[in-house]
Protein backbone atom coordinates (compact mmCIF):
# COMPACT_ATOMS: atom_id res chain seq x y z
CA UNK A 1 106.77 40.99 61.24
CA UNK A 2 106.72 38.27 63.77
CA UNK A 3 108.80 38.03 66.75
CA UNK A 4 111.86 35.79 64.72
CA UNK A 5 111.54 37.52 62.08
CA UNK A 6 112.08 40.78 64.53
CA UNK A 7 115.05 39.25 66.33
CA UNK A 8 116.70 38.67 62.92
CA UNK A 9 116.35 42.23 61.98
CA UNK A 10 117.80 43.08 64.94
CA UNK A 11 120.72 41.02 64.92
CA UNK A 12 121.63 42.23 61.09
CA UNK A 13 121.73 45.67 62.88
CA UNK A 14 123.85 44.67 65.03
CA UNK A 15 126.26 42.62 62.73
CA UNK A 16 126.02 45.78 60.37
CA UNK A 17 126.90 48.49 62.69
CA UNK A 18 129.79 45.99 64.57
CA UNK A 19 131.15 45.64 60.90
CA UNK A 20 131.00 49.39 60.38
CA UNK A 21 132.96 49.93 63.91
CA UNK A 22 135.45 47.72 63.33
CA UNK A 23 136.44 49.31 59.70
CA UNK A 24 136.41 52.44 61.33
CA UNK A 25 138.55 51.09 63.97
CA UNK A 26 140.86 49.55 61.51
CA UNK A 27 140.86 53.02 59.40
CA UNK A 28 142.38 54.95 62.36
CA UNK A 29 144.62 52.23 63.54
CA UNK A 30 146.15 52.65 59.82
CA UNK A 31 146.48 56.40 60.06
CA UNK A 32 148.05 56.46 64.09
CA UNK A 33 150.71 53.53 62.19
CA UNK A 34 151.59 56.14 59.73
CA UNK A 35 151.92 59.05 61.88
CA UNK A 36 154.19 57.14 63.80
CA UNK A 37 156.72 56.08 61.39
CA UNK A 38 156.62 59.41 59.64
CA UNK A 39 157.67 61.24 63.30
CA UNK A 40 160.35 58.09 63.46
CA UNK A 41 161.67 58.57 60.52
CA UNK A 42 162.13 62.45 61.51
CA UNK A 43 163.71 61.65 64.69
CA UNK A 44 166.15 58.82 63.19
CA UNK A 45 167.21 61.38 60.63
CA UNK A 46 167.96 63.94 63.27
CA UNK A 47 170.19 61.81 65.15
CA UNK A 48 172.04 61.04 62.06
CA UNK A 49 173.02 64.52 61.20
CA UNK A 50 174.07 64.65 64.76
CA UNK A 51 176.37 61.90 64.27
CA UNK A 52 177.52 63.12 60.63
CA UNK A 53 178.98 66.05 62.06
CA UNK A 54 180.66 64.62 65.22
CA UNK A 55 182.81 61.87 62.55
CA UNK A 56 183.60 64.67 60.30
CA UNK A 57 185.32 66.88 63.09
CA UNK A 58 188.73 66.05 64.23
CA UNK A 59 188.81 62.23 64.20
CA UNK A 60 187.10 61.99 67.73
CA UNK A 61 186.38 58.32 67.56
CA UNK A 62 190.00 57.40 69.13
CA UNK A 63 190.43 60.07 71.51
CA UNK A 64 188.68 58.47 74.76
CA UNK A 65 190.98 55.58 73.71
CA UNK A 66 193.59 57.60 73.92
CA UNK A 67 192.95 58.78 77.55
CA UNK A 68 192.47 62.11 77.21
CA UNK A 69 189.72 64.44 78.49
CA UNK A 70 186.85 65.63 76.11
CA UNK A 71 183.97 66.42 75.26
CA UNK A 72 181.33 66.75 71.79
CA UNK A 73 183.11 69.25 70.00
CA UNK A 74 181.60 71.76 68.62
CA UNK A 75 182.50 71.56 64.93
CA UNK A 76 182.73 73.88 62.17
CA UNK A 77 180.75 77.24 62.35
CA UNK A 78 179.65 79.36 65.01
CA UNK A 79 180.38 78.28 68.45
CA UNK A 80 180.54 79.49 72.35
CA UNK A 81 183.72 81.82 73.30
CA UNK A 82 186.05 79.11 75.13
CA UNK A 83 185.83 79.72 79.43
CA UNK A 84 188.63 79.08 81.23
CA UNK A 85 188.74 76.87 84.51
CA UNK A 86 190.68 78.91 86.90
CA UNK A 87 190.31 76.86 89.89
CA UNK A 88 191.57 73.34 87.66
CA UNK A 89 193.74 75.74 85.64
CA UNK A 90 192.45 74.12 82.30
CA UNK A 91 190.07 75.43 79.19
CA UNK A 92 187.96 72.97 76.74
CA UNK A 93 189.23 73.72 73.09
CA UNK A 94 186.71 73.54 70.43
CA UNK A 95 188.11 70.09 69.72
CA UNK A 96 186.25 68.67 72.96
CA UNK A 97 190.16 68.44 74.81
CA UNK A 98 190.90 69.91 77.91
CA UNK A 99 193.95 71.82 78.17
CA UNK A 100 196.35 73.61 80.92
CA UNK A 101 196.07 77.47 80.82
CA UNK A 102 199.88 77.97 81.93
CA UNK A 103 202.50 76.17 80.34
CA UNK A 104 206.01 76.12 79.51
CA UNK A 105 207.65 77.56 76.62
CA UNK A 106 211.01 76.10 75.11
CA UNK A 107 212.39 78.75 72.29
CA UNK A 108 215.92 79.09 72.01
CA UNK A 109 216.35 76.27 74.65
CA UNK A 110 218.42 73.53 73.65
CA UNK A 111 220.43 70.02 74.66
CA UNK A 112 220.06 69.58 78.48
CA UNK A 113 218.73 72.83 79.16
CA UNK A 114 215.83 72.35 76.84
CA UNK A 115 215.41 69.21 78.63
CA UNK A 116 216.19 70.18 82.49
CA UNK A 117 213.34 72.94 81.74
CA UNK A 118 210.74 70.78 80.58
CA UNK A 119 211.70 68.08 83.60
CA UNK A 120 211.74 70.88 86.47
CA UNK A 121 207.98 72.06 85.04
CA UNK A 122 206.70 68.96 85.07
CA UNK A 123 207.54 67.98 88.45
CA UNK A 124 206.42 72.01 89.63
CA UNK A 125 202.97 71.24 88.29
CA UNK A 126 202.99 72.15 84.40
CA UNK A 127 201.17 69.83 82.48
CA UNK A 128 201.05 71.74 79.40
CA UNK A 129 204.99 71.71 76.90
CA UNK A 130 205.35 74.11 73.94
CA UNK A 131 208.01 73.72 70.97
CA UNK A 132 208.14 73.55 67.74
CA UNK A 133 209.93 72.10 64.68
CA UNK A 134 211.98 75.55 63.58
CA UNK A 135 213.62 75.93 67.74
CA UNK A 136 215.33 72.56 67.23
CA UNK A 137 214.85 70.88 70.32
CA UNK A 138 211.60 68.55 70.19
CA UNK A 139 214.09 65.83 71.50
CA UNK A 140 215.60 67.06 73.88
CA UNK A 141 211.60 68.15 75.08
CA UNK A 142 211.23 64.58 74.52
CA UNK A 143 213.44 63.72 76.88
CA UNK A 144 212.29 66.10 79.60
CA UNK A 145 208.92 64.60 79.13
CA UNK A 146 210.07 60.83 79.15
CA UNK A 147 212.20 61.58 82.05
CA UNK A 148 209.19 62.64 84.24
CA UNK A 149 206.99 59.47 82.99
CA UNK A 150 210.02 57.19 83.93
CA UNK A 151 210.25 59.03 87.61
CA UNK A 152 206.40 58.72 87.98
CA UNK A 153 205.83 62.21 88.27
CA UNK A 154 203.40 61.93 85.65
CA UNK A 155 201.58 59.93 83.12
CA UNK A 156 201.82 60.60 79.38
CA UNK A 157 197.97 61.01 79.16
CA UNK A 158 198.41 63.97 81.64
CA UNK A 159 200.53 66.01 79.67
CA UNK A 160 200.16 68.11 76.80
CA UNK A 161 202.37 68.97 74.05
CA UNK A 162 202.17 71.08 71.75
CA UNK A 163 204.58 71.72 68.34
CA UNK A 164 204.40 73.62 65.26
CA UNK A 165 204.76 72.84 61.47
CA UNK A 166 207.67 75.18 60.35
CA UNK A 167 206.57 77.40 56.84
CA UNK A 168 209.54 74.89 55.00
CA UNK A 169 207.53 71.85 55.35
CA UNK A 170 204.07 73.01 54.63
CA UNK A 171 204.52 71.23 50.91
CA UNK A 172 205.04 68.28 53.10
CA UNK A 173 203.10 68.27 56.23
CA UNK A 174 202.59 64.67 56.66
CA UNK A 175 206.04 63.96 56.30
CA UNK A 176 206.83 67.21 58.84
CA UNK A 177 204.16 65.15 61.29
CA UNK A 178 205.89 61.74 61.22
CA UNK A 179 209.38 63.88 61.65
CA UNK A 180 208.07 65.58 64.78
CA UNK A 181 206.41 62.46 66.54
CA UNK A 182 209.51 60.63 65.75
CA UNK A 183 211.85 63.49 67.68
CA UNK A 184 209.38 64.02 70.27
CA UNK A 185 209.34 59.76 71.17
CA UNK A 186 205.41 60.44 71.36
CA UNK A 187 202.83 58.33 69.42
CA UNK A 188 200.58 61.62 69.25
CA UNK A 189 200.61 64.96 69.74
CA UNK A 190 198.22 67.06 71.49
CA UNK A 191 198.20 70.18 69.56
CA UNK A 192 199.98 70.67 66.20
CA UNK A 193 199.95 74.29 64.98
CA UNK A 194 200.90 75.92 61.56
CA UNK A 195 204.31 78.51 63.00
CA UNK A 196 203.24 81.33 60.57
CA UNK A 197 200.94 82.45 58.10
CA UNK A 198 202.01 81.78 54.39
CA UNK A 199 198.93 81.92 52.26
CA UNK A 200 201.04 80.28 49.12
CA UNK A 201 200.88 76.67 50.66
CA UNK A 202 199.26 76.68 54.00
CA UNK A 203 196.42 75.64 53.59
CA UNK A 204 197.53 72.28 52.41
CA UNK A 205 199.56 72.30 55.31
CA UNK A 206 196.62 72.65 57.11
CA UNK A 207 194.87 69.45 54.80
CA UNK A 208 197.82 67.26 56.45
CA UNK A 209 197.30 68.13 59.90
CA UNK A 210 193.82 67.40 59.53
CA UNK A 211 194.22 63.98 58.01
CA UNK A 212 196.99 63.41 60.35
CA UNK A 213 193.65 63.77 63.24
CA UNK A 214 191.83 61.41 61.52
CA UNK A 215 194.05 59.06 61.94
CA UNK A 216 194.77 59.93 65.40
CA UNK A 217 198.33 61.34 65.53
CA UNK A 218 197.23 64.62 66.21
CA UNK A 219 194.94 65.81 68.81
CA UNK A 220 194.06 69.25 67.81
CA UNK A 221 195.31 71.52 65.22
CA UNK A 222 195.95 75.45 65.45
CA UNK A 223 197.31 78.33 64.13
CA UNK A 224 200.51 81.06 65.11
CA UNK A 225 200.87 84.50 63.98
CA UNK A 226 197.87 84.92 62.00
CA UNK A 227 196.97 88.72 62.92
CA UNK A 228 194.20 89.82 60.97
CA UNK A 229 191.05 88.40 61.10
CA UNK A 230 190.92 88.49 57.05
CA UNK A 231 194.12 86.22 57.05
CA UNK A 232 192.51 84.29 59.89
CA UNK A 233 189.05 83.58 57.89
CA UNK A 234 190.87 82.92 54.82
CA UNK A 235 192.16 79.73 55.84
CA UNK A 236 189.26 78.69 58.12
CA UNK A 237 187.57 78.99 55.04
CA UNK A 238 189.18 76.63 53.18
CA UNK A 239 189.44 73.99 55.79
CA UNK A 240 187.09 71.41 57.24
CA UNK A 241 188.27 71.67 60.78
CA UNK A 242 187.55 75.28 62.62
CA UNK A 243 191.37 75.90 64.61
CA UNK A 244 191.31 75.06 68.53
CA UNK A 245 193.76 77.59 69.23
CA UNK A 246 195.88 81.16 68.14
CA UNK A 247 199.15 81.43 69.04
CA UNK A 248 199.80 85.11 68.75
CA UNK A 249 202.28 87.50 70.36
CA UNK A 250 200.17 88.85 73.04
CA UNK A 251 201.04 90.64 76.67
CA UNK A 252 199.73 94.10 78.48
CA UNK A 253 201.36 96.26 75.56
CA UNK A 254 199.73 94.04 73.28
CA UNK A 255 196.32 92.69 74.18
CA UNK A 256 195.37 90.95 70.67
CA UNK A 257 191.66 92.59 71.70
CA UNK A 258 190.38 92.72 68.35
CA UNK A 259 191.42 89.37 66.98
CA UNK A 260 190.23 87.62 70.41
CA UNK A 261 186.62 89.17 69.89
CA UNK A 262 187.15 87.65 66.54
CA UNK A 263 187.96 84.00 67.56
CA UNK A 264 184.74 84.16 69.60
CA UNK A 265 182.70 82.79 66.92
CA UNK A 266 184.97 79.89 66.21
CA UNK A 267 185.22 79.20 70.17
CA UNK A 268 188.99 79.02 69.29
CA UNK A 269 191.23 80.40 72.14
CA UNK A 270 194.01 83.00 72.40
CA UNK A 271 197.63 81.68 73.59
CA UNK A 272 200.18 83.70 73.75
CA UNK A 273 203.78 83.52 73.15
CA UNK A 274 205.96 86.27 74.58
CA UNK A 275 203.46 86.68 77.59
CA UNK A 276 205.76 88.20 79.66
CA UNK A 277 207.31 90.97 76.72
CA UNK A 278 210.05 88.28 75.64
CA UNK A 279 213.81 88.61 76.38
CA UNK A 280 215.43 92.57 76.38
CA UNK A 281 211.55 93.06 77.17
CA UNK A 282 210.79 91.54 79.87
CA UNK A 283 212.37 94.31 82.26
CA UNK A 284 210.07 97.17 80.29
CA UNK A 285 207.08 95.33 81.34
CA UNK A 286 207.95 94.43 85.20
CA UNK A 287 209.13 98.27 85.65
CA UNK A 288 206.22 99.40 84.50
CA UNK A 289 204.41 101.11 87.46
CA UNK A 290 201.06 99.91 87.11
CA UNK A 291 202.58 95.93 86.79
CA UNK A 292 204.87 97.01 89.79
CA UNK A 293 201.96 98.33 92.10
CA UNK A 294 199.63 95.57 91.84
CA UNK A 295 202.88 93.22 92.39
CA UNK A 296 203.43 95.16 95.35
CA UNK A 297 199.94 94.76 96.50
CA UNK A 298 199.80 91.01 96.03
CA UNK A 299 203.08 90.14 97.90
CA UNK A 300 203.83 88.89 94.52
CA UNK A 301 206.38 89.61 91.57
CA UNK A 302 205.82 91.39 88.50
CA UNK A 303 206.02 88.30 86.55
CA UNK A 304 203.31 86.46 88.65
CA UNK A 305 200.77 89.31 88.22
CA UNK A 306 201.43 89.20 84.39
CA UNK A 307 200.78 85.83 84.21
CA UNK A 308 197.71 86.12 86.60
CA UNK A 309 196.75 88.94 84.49
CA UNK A 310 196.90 86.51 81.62
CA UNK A 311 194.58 83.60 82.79
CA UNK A 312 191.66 86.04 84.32
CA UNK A 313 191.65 87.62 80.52
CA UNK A 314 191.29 84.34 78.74
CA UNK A 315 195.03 83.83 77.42
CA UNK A 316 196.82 80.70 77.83
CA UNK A 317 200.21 81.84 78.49
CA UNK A 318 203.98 79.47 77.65
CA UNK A 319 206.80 81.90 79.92
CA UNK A 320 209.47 80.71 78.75
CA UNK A 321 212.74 80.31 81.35
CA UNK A 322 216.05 77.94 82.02
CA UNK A 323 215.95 79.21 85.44
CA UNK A 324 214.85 76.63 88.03
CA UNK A 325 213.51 78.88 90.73
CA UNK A 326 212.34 81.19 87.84
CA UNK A 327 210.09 78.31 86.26
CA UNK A 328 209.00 77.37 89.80
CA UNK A 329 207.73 81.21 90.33
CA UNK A 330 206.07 81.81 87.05
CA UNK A 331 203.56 78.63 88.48
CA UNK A 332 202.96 79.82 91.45
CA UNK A 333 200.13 82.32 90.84
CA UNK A 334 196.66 80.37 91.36
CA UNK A 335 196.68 81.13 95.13
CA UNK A 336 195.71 85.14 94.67
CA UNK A 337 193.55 86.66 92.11
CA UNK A 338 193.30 90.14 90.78
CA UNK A 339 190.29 92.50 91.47
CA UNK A 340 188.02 94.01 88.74
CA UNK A 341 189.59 97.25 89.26
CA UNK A 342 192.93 96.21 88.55
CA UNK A 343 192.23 93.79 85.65
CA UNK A 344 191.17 97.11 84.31
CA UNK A 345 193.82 99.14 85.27
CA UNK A 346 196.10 96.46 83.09
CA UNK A 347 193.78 96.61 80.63
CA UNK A 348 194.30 99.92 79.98
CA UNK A 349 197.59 99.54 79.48
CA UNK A 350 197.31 98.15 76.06
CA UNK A 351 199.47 100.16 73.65
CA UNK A 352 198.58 97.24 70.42
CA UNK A 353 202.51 97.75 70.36
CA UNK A 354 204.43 94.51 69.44
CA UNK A 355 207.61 93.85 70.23
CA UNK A 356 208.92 90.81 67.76
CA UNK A 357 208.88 91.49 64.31
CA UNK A 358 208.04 88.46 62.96
């Protein structure tokens, strides 16, 4: 072979293997493209879920409109036991809302005294207002609440108000929510909760309030006087929306123990009504001489270390009162906390004796 013909071989070889390289190198760039959008497509549908299940809980997408503090909830299922803030005196319901740890109950308040109450707590410090359809005074609470906006003692986005669906008007909850936001003078309501358990119809009670989130005139949703954990899973069950909160009758001689270790799994907290024993009650509990010692201690009354008592074991707590100074007291109980040894000497305390009946 001569020395073209040579350098014509040579450059074939060359043509040949470039040819062969750049097949290969198109082969692989075909198979990275592919792995690519394959891990894409895994990480697009991912995020989707995410977002499936944050639409589907509660009716989130108005709530930073709406001013309020939140966060992701958590949604339906298992979630993380609820913590409360001691030092901002608030706790994140499973809803993703922040809300106060010490309130102000209203039952069997009424006209100007229902009213006066709710005024004098808000300008002491309370930012969180319970009542309810059945105690007849959600406008008079209204009031109270308007009262404190028009003084500029507060903004309506920094207090929260809670009512509750009386068992009459479960057949007609939406029509029970429209009655309730129209008494209150309130365009929504922070937390709405079911009064009792009545297995016959409320669960479609429970349907309304949860539509009525959706379309952003409730907050969160709850339950009251649900003591079992069976009645408690039947309805949670049923629903789409795990409940933010229990409303239970629940002080030292009743600790709702087992049904809080329950609500752990929903991350729905423990509030209770009666927190200090309830009226004819309330002097059984602040004689008692454990209560009365660690008051004693404290330079504090019976009825703060109750309440204090309340907050370190994870219960909101509503004292109820139409005394001035009396509503100004039951506040005043985030400047002293109580050791280890005596949360446990009030813990053991606990008699799982009620003293309501209903």
């Amino acid at each position: 072979m001569g020395r073209k013909g040579t350098e014509t071989f040579f450059q074939n070889m060359w043509t040949a293997r470039r040819m062969s390289a750049l097949l290969i190198y198109f082969v692989l760039c075909i198979f990275l493209c592919a792995c690519h959008a394959k891990s894409g497509q895994t990480e697009g549908e991912g995020k989707g879920a995410g977002e499936g299940i944050q639409e589907n809980n509660q009716g989130n997408s108005s709530q930073e409109e709406s001013g309020g503090k939140q966060r992701e909830p958590s949604g339906n299922g298992i979630s993380e036991a609820p913590v409360f803030d001691l030092e901002n005196g608030t706790v994140m319901l499973n809803s993703g809302y922040e809300m106060p740890i010490l309130g102000i109950g209203t039952f069997r308040l009424s006209g100007s005294e229902a009213e006066n109450s709710v005024y004098w707590a808000l300008r002491d410090g309370y930012r969180l207002i319970d009542t309810a359809r059945i105690y007849g005074n959600e406008a008079d609470v209204g009031r109270g609440i308007q009262r404190a906006i028009d003084e500029g003692i507060v903004t309506r986005e920094e207090v929260f108000v809670t009512t509750k669906m009386w068992t009459d008007d479960f057949d007609n909850g939406a029509e029970a929510i429209e009655a309730s936001l129209k008494k209150l003078g309130l365009d929504y309501i922070d937390l709405m909760i079911l009064h009792h358990s009545q297995p016959s119809n409320d669960v479609d009670a429970y349907h309304a309030m949860e539509q009525a989130v959706s379309e952003g005139k409730l907050r969160s949703i709850g339950l009251s006087n649900y003591y079992t954990s069976e009645d408690f899973d039947r309805l949670v069950n049923a629903a789409s929306t795990v409940p933010a909160l229990l409303q239970n009758e629940t002080h030292p001689y009743h600790q709702s123990v087992e049904m809080k270790e329950h609500l752990q799994q929903y991350g729905t907290v423990m509030e209770s009504w009666f927190p200090l024993g309830g009226r004819g009650n309330t002097q059984t509990l602040f004689n008692d001489e454990t209560i009365s010692g660690i008051a004693q201690a404290h330079g504090k009354t019976s009825a703060q270390v109750i309440l204090r008592w309340h907050l370190q074991a994870g219960n909101i707590a509503i004292p109820g009162s139409s005394n001035e100074d009396h509503i100004q007291e039951n506040f005043e109980i985030f400047d002293f906390e109580l050791t280890d040894d005596e949360m446990q000497e009030m813990t053991a305390l606990d008699r799982n004796e009620r003293f309501a009946d209903y």
